[in-house]
PDB file of N, CA and C in Angstrom:
ATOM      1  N   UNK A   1     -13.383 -16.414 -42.807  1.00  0.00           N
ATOM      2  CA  UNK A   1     -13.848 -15.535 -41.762  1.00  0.00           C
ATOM      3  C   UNK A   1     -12.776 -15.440 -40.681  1.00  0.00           C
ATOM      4  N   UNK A   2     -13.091 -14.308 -40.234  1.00  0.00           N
ATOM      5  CA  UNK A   2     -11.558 -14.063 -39.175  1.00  0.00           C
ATOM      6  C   UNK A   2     -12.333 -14.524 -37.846  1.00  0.00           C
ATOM      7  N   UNK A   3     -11.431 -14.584 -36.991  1.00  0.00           N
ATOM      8  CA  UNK A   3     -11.727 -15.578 -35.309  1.00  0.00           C
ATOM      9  C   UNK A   3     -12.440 -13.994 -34.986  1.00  0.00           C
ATOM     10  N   UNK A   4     -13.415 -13.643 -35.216  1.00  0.00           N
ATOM     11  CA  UNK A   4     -14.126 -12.652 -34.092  1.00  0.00           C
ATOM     12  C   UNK A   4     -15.533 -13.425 -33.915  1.00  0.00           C
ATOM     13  N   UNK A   5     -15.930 -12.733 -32.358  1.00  0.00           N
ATOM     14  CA  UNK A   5     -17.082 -13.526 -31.885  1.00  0.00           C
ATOM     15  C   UNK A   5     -18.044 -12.954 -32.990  1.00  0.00           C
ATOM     16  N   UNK A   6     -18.991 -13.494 -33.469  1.00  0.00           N
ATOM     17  CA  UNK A   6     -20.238 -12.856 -33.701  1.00  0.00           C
ATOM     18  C   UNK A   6     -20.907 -11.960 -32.792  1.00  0.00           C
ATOM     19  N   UNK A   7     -21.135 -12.279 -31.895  1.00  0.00           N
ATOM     20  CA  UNK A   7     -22.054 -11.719 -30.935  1.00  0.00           C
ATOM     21  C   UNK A   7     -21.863 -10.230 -30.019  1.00  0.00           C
ATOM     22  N   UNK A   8     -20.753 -10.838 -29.632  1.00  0.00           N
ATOM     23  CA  UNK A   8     -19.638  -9.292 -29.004  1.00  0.00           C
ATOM     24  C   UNK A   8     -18.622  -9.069 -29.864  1.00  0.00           C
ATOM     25  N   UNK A   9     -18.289  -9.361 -30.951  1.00  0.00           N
ATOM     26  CA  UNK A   9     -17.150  -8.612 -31.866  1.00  0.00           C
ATOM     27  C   UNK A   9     -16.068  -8.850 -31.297  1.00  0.00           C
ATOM     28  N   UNK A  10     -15.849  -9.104 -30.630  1.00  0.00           N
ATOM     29  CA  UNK A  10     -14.771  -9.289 -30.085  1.00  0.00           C
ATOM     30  C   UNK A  10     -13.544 -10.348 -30.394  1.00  0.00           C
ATOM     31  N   UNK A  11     -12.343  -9.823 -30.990  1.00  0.00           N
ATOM     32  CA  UNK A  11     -11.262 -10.339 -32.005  1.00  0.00           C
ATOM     33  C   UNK A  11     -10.189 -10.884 -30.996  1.00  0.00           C
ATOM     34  N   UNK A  12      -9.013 -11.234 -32.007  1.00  0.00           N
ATOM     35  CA  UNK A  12      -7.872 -11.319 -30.988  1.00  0.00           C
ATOM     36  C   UNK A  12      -6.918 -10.077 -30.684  1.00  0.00           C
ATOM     37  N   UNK A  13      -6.508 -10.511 -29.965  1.00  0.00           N
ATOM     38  CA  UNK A  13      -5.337  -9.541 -28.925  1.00  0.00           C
ATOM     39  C   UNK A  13      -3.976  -9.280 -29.154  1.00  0.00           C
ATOM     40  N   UNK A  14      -2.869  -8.732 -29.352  1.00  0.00           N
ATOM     41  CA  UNK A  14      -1.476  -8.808 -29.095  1.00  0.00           C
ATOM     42  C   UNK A  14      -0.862  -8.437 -28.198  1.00  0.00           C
ATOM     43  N   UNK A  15       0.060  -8.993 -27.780  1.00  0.00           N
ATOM     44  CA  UNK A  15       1.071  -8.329 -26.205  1.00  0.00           C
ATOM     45  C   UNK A  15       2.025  -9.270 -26.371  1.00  0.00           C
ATOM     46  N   UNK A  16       2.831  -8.781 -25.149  1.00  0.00           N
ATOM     47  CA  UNK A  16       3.857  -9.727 -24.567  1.00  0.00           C
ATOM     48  C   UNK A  16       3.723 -10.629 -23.565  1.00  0.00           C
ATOM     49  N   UNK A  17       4.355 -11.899 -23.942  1.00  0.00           N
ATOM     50  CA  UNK A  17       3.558 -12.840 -22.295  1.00  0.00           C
ATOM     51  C   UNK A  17       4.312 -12.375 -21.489  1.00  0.00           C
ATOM     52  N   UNK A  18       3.925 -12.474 -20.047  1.00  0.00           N
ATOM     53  CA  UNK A  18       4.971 -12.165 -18.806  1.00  0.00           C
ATOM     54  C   UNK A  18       5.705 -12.868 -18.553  1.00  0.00           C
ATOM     55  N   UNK A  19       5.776 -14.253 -18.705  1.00  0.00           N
ATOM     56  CA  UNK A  19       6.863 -15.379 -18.544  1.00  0.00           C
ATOM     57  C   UNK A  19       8.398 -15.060 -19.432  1.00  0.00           C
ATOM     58  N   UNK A  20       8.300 -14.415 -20.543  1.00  0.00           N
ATOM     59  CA  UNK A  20       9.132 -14.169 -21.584  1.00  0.00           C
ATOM     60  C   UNK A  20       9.705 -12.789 -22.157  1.00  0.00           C
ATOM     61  N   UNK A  21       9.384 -11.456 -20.882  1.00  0.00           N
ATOM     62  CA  UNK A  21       9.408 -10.305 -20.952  1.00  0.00           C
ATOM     63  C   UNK A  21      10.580  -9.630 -21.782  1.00  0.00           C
ATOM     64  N   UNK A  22      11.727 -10.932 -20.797  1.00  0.00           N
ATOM     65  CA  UNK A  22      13.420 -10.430 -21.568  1.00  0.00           C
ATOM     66  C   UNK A  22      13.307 -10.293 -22.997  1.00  0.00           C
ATOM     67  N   UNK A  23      12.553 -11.665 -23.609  1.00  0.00           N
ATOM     68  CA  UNK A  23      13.031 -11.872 -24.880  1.00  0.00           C
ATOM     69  C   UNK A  23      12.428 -10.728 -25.657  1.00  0.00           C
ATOM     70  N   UNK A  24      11.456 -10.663 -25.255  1.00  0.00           N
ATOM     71  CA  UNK A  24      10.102  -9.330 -26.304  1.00  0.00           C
ATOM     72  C   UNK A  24       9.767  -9.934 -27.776  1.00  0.00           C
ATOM     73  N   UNK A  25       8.689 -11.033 -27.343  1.00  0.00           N
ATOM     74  CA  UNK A  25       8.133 -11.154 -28.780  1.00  0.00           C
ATOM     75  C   UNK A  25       6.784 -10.783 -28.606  1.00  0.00           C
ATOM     76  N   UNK A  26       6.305 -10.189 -29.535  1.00  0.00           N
ATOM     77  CA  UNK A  26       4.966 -10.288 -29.552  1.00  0.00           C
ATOM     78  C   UNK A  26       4.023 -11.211 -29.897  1.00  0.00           C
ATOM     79  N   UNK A  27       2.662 -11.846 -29.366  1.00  0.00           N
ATOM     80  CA  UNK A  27       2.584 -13.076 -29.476  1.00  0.00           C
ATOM     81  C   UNK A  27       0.809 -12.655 -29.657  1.00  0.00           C
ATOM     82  N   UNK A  28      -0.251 -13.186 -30.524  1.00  0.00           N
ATOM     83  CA  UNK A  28      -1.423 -12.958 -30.395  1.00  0.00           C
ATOM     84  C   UNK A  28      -2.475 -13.902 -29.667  1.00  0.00           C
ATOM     85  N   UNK A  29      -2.836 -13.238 -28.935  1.00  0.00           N
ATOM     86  CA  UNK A  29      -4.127 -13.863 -28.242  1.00  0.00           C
ATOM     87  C   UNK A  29      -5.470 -13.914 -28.359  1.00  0.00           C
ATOM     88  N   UNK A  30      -5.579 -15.493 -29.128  1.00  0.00           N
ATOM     89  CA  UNK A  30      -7.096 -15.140 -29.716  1.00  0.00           C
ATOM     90  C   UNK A  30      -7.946 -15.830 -28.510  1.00  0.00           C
ATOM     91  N   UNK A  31      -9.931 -15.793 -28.908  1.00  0.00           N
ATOM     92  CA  UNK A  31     -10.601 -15.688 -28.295  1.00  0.00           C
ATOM     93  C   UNK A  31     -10.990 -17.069 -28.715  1.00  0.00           C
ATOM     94  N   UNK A  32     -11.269 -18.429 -28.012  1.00  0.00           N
ATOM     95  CA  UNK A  32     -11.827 -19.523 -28.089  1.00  0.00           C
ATOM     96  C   UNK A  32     -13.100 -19.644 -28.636  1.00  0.00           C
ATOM     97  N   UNK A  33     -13.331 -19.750 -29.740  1.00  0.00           N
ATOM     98  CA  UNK A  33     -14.529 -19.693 -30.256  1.00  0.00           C
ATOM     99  C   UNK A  33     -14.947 -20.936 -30.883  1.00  0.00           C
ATOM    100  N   UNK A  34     -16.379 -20.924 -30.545  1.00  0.00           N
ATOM    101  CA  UNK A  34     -16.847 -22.347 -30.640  1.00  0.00           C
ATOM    102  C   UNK A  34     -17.755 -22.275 -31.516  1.00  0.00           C
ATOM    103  N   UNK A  35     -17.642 -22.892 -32.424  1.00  0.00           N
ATOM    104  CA  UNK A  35     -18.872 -22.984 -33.980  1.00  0.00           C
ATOM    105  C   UNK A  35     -20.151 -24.313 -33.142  1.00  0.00           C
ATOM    106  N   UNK A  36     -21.418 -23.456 -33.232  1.00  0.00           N
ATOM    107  CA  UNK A  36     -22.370 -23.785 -32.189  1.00  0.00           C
ATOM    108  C   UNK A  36     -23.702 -23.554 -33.359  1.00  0.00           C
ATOM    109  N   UNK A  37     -24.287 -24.578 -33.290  1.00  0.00           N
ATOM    110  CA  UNK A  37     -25.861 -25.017 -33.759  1.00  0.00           C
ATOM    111  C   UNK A  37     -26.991 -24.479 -32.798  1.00  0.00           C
ATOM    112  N   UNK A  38     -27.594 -23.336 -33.487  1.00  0.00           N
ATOM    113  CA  UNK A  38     -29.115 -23.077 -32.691  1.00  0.00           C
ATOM    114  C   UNK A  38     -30.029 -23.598 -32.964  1.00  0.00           C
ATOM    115  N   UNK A  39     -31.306 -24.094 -31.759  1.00  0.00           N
ATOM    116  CA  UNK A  39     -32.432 -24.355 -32.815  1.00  0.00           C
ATOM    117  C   UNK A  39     -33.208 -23.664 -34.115  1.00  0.00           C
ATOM    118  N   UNK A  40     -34.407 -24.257 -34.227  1.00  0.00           N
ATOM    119  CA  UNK A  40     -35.088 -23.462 -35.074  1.00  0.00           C
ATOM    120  C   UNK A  40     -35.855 -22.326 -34.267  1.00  0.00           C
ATOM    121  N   UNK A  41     -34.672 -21.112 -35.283  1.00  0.00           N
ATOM    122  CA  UNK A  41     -35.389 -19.932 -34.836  1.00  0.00           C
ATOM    123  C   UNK A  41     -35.824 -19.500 -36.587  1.00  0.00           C
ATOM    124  N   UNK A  42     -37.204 -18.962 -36.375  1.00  0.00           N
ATOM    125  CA  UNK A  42     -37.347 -18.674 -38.081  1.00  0.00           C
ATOM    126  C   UNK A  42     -38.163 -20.078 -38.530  1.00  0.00           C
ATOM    127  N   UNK A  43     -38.051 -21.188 -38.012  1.00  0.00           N
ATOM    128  CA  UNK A  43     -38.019 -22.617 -39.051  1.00  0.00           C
ATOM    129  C   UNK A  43     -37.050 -22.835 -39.827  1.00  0.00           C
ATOM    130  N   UNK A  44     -35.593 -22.071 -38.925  1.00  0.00           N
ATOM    131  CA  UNK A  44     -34.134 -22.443 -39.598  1.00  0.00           C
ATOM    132  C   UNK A  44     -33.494 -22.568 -38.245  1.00  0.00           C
ATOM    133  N   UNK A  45     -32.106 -23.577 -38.625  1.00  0.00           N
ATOM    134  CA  UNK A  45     -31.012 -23.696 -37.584  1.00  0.00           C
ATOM    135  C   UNK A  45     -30.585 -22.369 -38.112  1.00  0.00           C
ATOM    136  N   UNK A  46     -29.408 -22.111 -37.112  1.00  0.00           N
ATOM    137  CA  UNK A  46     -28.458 -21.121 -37.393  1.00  0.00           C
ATOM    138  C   UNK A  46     -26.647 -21.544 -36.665  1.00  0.00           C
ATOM    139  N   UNK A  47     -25.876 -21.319 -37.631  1.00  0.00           N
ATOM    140  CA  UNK A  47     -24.543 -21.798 -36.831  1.00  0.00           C
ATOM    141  C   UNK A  47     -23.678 -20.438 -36.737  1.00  0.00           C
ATOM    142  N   UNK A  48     -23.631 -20.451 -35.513  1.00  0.00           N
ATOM    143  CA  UNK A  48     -22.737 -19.081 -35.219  1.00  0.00           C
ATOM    144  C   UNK A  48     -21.241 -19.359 -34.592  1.00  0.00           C
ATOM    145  N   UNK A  49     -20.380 -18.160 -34.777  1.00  0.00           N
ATOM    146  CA  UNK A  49     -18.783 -18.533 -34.338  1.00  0.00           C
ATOM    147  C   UNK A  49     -19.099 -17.876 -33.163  1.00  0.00           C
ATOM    148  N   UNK A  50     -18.941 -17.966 -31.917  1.00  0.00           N
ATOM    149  CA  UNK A  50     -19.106 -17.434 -30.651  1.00  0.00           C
ATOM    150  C   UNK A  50     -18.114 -17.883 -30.026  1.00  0.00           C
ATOM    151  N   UNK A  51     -17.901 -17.014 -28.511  1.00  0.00           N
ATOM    152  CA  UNK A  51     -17.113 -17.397 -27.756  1.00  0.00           C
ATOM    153  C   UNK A  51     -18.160 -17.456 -26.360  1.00  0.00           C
ATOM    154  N   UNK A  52     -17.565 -17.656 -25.501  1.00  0.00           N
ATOM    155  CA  UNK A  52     -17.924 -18.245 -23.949  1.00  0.00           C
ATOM    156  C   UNK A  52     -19.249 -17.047 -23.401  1.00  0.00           C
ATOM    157  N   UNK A  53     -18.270 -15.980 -23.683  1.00  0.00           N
ATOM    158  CA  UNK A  53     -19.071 -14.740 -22.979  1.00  0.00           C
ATOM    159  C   UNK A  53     -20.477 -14.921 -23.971  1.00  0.00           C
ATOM    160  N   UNK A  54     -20.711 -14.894 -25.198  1.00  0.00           N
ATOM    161  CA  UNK A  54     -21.342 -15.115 -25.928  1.00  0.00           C
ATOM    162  C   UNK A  54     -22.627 -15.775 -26.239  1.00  0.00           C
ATOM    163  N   UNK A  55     -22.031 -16.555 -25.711  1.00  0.00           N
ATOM    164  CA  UNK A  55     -23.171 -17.975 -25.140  1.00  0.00           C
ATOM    165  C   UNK A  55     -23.928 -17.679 -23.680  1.00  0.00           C
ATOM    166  N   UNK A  56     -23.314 -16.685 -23.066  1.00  0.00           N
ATOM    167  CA  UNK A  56     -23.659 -15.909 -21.591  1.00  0.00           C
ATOM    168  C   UNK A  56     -24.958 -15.321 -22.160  1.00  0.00           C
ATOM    169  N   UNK A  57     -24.275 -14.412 -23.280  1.00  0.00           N
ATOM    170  CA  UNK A  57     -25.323 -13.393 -23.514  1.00  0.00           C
ATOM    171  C   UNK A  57     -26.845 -14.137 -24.402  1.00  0.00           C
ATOM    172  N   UNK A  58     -26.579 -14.712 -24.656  1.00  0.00           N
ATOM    173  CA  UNK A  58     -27.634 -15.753 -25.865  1.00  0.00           C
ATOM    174  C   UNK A  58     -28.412 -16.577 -24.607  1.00  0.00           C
ATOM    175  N   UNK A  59     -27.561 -16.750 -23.643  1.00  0.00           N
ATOM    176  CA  UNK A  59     -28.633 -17.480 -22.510  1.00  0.00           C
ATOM    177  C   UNK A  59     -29.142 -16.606 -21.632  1.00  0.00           C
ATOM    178  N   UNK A  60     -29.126 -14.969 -21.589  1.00  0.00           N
ATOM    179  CA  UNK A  60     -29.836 -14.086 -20.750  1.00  0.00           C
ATOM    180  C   UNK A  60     -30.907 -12.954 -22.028  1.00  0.00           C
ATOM    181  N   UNK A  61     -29.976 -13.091 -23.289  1.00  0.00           N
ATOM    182  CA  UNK A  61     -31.264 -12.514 -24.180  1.00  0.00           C
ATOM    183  C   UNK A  61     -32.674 -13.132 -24.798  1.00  0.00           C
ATOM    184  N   UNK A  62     -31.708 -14.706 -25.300  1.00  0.00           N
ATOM    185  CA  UNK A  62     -32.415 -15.528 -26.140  1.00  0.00           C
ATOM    186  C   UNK A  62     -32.019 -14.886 -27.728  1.00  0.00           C
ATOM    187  N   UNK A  63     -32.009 -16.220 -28.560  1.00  0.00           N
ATOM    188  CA  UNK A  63     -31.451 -16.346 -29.756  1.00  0.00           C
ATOM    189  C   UNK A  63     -32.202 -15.294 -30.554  1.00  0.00           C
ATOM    190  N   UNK A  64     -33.651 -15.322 -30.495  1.00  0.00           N
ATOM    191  CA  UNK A  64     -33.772 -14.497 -31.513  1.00  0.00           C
ATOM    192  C   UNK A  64     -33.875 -13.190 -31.579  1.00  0.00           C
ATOM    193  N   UNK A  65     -33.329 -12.442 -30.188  1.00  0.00           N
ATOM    194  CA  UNK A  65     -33.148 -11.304 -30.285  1.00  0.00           C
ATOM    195  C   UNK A  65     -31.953 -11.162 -30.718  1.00  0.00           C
ATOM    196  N   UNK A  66     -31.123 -11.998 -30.525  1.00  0.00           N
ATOM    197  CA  UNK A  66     -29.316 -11.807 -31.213  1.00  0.00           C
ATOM    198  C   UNK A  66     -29.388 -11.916 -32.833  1.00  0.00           C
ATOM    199  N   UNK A  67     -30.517 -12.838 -32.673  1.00  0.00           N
ATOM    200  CA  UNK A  67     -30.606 -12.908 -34.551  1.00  0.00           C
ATOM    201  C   UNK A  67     -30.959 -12.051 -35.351  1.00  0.00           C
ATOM    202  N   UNK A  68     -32.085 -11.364 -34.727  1.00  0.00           N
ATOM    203  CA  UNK A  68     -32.442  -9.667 -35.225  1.00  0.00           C
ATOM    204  C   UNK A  68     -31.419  -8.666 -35.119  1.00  0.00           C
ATOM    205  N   UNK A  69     -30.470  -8.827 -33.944  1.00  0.00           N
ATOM    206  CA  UNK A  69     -29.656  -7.678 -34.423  1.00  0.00           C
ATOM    207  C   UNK A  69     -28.602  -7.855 -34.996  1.00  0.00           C
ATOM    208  N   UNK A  70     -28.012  -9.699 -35.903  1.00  0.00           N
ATOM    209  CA  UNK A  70     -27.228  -9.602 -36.079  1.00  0.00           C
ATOM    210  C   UNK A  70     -27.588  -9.065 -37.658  1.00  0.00           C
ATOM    211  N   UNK A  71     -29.169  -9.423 -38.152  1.00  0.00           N
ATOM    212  CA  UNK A  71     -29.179  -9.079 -39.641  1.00  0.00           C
ATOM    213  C   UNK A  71     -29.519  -7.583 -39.617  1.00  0.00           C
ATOM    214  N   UNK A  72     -29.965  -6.856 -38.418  1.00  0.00           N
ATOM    215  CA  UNK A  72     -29.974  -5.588 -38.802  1.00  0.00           C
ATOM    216  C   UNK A  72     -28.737  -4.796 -38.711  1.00  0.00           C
ATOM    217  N   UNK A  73     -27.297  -5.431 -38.263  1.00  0.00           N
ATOM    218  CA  UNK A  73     -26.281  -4.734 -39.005  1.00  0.00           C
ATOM    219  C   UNK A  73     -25.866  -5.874 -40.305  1.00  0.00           C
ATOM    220  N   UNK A  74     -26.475  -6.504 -40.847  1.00  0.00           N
ATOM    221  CA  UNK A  74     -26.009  -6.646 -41.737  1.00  0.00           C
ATOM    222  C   UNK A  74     -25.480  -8.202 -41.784  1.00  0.00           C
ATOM    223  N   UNK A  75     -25.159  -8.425 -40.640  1.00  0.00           N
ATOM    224  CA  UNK A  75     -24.100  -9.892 -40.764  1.00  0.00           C
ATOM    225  C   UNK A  75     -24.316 -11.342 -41.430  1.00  0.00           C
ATOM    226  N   UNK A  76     -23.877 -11.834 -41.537  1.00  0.00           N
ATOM    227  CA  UNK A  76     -24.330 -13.257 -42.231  1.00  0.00           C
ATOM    228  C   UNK A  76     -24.071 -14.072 -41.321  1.00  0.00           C
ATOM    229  N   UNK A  77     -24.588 -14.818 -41.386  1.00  0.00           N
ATOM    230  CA  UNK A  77     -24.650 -16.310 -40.374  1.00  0.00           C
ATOM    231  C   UNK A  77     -25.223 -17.518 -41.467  1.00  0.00           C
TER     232      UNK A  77
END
């Protein structure tokens, strides 16, 4: 599985750092994602790849509305 959040989709990045402008490499910037245990939602755990913002949103929706929309596009968890 590639480093994108589950929750917000959200992948990594490419640019140039500013410290190193002269040289010009391009360098990718991924998103800290933390492989995280939910309770039982269902009468199942669930382990999702999330990042920070992620865990924002899961603590102002609640899990099992994220869980419904992650199987109604389809996703696996």
């Amino acid at each position: 599985m590639s480093r994108v959040c589950q929750v917000t989709n959200k992948g990594p990045m490419s640019g140039i750092p500013y410290r190193i402008r002269i040289v010009k490499l391009n360098v990718g910037f991924y998103q800290t994602l933390n492989g995280t245990d939910f309770g039982p939602s269902k009468n199942k755990f669930v382990r999702l790849k999330i990042s920070s913002h992620g865990l924002r949103i899961i603590d102002k929706l609640g899990i099992d509305k994220i869980i419904a929309n992650l199987e109604a596009t389809g996703q696996k968890f």
